[in-house]
Protein backbone atom coordinates (compact mmCIF):
# COMPACT_ATOMS: atom_id res chain seq x y z
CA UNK A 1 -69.89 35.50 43.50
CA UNK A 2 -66.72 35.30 45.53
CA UNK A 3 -66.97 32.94 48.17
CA UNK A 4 -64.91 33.71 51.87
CA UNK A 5 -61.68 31.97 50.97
CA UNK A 6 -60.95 33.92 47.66
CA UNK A 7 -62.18 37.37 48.10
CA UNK A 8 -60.62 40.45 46.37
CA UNK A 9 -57.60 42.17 47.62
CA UNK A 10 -59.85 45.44 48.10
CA UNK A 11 -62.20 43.59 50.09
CA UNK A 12 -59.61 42.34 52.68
CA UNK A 13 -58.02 45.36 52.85
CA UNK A 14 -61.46 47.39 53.41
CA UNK A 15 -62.06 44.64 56.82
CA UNK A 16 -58.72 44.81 57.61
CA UNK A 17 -58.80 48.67 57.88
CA UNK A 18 -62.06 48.89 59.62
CA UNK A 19 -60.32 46.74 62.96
CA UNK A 20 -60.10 48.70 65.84
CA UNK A 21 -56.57 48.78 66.86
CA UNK A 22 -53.97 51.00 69.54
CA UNK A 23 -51.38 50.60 66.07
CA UNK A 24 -52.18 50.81 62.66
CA UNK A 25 -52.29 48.89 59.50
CA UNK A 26 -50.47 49.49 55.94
CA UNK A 27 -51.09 48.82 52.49
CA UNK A 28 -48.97 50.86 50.53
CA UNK A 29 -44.91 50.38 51.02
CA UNK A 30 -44.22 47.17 51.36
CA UNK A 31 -41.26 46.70 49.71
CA UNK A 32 -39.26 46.26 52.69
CA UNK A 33 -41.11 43.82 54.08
CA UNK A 34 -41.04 41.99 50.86
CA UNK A 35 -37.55 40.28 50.93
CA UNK A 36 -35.43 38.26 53.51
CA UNK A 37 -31.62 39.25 55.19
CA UNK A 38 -30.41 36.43 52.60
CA UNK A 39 -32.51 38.48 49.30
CA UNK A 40 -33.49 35.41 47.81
CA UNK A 41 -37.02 35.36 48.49
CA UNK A 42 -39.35 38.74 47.35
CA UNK A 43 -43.03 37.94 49.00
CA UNK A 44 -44.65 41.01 48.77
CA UNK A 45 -47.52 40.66 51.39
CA UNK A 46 -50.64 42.54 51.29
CA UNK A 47 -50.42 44.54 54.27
CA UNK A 48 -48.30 45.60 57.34
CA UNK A 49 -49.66 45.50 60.84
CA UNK A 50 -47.73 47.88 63.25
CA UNK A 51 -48.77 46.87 66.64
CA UNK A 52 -48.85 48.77 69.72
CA UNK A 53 -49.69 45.74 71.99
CA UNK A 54 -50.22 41.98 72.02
CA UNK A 55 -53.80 42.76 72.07
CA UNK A 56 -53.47 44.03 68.37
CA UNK A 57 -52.30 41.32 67.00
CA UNK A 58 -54.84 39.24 68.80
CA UNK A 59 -57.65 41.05 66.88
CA UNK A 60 -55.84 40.98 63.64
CA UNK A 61 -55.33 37.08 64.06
CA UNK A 62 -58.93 36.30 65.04
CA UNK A 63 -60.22 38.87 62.37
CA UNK A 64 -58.42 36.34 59.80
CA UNK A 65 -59.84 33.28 61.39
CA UNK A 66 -63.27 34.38 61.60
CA UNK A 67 -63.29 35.53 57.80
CA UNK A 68 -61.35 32.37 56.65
CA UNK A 69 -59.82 34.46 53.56
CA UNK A 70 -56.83 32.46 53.87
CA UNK A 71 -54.12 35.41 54.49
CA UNK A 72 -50.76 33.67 55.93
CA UNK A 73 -49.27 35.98 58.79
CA UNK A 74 -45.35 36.40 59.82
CA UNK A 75 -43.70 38.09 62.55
CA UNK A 76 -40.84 40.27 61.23
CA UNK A 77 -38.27 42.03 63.88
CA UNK A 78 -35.17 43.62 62.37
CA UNK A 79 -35.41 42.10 58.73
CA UNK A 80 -32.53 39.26 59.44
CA UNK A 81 -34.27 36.20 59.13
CA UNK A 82 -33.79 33.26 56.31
CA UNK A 83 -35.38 31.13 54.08
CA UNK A 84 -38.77 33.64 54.02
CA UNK A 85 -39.47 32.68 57.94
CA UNK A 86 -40.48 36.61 58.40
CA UNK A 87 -42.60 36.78 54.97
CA UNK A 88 -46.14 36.24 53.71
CA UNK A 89 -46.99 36.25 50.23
CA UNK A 90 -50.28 39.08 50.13
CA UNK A 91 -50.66 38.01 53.59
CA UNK A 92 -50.07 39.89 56.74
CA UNK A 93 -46.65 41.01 58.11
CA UNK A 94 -46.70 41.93 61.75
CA UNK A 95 -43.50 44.35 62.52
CA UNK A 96 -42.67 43.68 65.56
CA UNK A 97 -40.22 46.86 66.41
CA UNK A 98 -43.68 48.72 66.57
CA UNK A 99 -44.32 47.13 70.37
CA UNK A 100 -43.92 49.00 73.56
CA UNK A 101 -40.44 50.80 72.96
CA UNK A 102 -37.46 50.24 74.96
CA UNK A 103 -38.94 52.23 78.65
CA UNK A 104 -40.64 48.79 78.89
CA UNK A 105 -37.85 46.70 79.82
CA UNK A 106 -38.65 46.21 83.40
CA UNK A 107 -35.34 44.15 85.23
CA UNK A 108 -35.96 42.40 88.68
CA UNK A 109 -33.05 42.10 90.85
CA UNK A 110 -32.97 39.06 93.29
CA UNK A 111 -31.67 35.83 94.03
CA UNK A 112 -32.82 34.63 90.16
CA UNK A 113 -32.77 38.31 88.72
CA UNK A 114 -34.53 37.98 85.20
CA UNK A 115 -35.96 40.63 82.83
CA UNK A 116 -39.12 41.20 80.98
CA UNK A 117 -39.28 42.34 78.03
CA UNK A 118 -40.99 42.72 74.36
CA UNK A 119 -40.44 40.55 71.79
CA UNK A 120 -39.67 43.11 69.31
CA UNK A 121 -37.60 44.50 71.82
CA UNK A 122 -33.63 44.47 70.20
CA UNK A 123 -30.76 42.59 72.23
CA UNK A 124 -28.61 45.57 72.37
CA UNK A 125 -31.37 48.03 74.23
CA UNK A 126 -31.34 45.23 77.29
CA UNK A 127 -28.15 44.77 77.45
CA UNK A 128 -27.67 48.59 77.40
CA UNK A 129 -29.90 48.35 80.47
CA UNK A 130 -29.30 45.38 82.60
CA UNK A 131 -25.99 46.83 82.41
CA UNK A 132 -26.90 49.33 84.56
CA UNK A 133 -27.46 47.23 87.09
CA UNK A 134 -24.28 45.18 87.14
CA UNK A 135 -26.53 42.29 85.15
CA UNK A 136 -27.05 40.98 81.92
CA UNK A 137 -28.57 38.04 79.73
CA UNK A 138 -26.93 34.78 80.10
CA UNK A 139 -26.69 33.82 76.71
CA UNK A 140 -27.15 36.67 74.06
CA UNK A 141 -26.21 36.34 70.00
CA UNK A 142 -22.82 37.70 69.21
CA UNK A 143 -24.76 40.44 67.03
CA UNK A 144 -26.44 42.65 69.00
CA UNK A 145 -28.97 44.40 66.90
CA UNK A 146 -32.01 41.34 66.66
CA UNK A 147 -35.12 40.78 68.43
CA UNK A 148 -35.82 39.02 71.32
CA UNK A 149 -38.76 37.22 69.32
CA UNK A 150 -36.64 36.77 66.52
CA UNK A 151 -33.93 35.07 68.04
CA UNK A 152 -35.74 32.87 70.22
CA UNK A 153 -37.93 31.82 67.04
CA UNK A 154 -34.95 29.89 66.13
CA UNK A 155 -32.50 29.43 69.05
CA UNK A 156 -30.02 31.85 70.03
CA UNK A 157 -26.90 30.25 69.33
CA UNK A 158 -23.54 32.54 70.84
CA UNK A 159 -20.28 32.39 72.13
CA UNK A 160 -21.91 32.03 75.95
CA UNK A 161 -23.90 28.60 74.61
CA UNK A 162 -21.35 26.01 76.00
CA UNK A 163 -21.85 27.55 79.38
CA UNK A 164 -25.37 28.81 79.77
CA UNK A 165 -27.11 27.06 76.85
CA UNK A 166 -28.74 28.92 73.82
CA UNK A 167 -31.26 32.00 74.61
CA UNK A 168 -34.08 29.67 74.41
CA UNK A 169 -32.63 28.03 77.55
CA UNK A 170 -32.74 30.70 79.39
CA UNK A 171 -36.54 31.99 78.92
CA UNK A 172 -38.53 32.19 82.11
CA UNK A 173 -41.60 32.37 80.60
CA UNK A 174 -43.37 33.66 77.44
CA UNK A 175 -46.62 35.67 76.12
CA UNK A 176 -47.77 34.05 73.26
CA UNK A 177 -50.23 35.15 70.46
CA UNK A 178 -51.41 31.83 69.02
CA UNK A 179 -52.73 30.88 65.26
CA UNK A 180 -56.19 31.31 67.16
CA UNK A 181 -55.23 34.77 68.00
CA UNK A 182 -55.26 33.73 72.02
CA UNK A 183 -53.40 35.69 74.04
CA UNK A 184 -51.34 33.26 76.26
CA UNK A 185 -48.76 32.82 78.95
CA UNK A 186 -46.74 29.80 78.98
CA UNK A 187 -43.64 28.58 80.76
CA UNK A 188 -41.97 25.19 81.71
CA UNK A 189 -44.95 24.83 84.00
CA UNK A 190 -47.67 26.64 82.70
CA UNK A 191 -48.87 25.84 79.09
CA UNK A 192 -45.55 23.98 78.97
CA UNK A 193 -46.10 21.92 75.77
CA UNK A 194 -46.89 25.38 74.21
CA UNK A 195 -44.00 27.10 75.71
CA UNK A 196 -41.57 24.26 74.51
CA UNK A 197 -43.00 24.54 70.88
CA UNK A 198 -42.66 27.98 70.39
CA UNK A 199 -39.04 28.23 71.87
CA UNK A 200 -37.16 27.66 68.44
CA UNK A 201 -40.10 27.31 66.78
CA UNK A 202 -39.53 29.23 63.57
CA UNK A 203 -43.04 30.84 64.14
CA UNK A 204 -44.55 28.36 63.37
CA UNK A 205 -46.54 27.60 66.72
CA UNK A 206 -47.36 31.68 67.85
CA UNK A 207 -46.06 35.05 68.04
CA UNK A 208 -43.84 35.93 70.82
CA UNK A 209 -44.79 39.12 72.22
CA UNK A 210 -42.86 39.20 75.36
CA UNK A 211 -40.59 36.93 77.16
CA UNK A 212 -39.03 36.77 80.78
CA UNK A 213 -35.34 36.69 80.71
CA UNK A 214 -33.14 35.01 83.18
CA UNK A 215 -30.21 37.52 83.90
CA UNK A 216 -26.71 36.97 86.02
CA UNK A 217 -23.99 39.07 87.15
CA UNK A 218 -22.19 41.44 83.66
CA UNK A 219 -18.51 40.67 83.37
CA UNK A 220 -16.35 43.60 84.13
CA UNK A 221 -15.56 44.00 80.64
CA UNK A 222 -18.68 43.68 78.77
CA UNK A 223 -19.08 47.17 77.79
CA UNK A 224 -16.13 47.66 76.47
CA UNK A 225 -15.90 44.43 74.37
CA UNK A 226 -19.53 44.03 73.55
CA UNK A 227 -20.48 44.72 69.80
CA UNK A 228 -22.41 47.49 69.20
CA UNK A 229 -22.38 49.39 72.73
CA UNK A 230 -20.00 51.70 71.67
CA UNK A 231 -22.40 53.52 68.69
């Protein structure tokens, strides 16, 4: 008799499938989310959750707790992390790009304009934005085409950081989907030792599924020197 920790791979699948959820989940096609930007690690996992909202990763994470099967769970944006941060070995890869699309970014103008956003949402979509508003991120990576969750999983480290810091000092405030599968907001005074742990956190502390951005005035020549806004 198998006992909760080491059921079968059909089993898990079968309860994983039967979870109500906006997005979907897949078993079959995994090979990209098998292997890291650096190709040195090949994890297959067991399945693929393609959220639609914070809430369904919520259900997936307390679905895991509650069963206790053991299933590890990553948070994979654009495929260019290291070291197998964005993997799980026939566990659970959450793909992040499946969030709210890029209509969501919603940019408030002000004496501290800041934008929120998704954290699957990629770096070049708000800065294609903001833009548009004679704004953008302080600090943003010198390639353009990561997440927000991704980068601010490890730091966001550009050519801006000896003036403004790296991206993850420049984070307002955070929705967080904790281990417990919680759905939380944190920020430097709300849920701050939370809020400071995830913030370069390799993942390791919750999944960020959107993030307030602190924003300033764009340099004239952004758009034409920026990579990427020219595709």
């Amino acid at each position: 008799m198998h006992t909760p920790k080491d059921l079968p791979p059909s089993v898990i699948r079968s309860s994983l499938d039967s979870l109500d959820l906006e997005g979907y989940i897949t078993f079959h096609d995994v090979h990209n989310a098998s292997k890291d930007f650096g190709n040195r690690y090949h994890l297959p996992p067991l399945a693929i959750l393609h959220p639609r909202s914070a809430s369904d990763i919520s259900t997936v994470m307390r679905h895991i707790v509650r069963s206790t099967s053991n299933l590890t769970v990553a948070a994979r944006g654009h495929g260019h992390s290291l070291q197998g941060q964005a993997l799980a070995h026939q566990g659970v890869v959450i793909n992040m790009e499946s969030l709210l699309p890029s209509h969501d970014i919603k940019i408030y103008k002000g004496k501290q304009p800041y934008v929120d956003v998704s954290g699957g949402e990629l770096w070049i979509d708000i800065l294609r934005e903001t833009l548009r508003y004679g704004l953008s991120p302080k600090s943003w990576t010198d390639y353009l085409h990561l997440t927000v969750g991704g980068t601010l999983s490890n730091a966001g480290i550009s050519g801006q950081a000896f003036k403004h810091g790296p991206q993850i000092n420049n984070v307002y405030q955070l929705e967080i989907v904790t281990g417990k599968g919680e759905v939380v907001t944190c920020s430097e005074k709300r849920n701050s030792e939370l809020f400071q742990s995830v913030l370069g956190g390799l993942g390791q502390f919750g999944i960020i599924t959107r993030a307030r951005i602190s924003l300033g005035p764009a340099p004239l020549m952004m758009e034409i020197c920026s990579p990427g806004l020219g595709e």
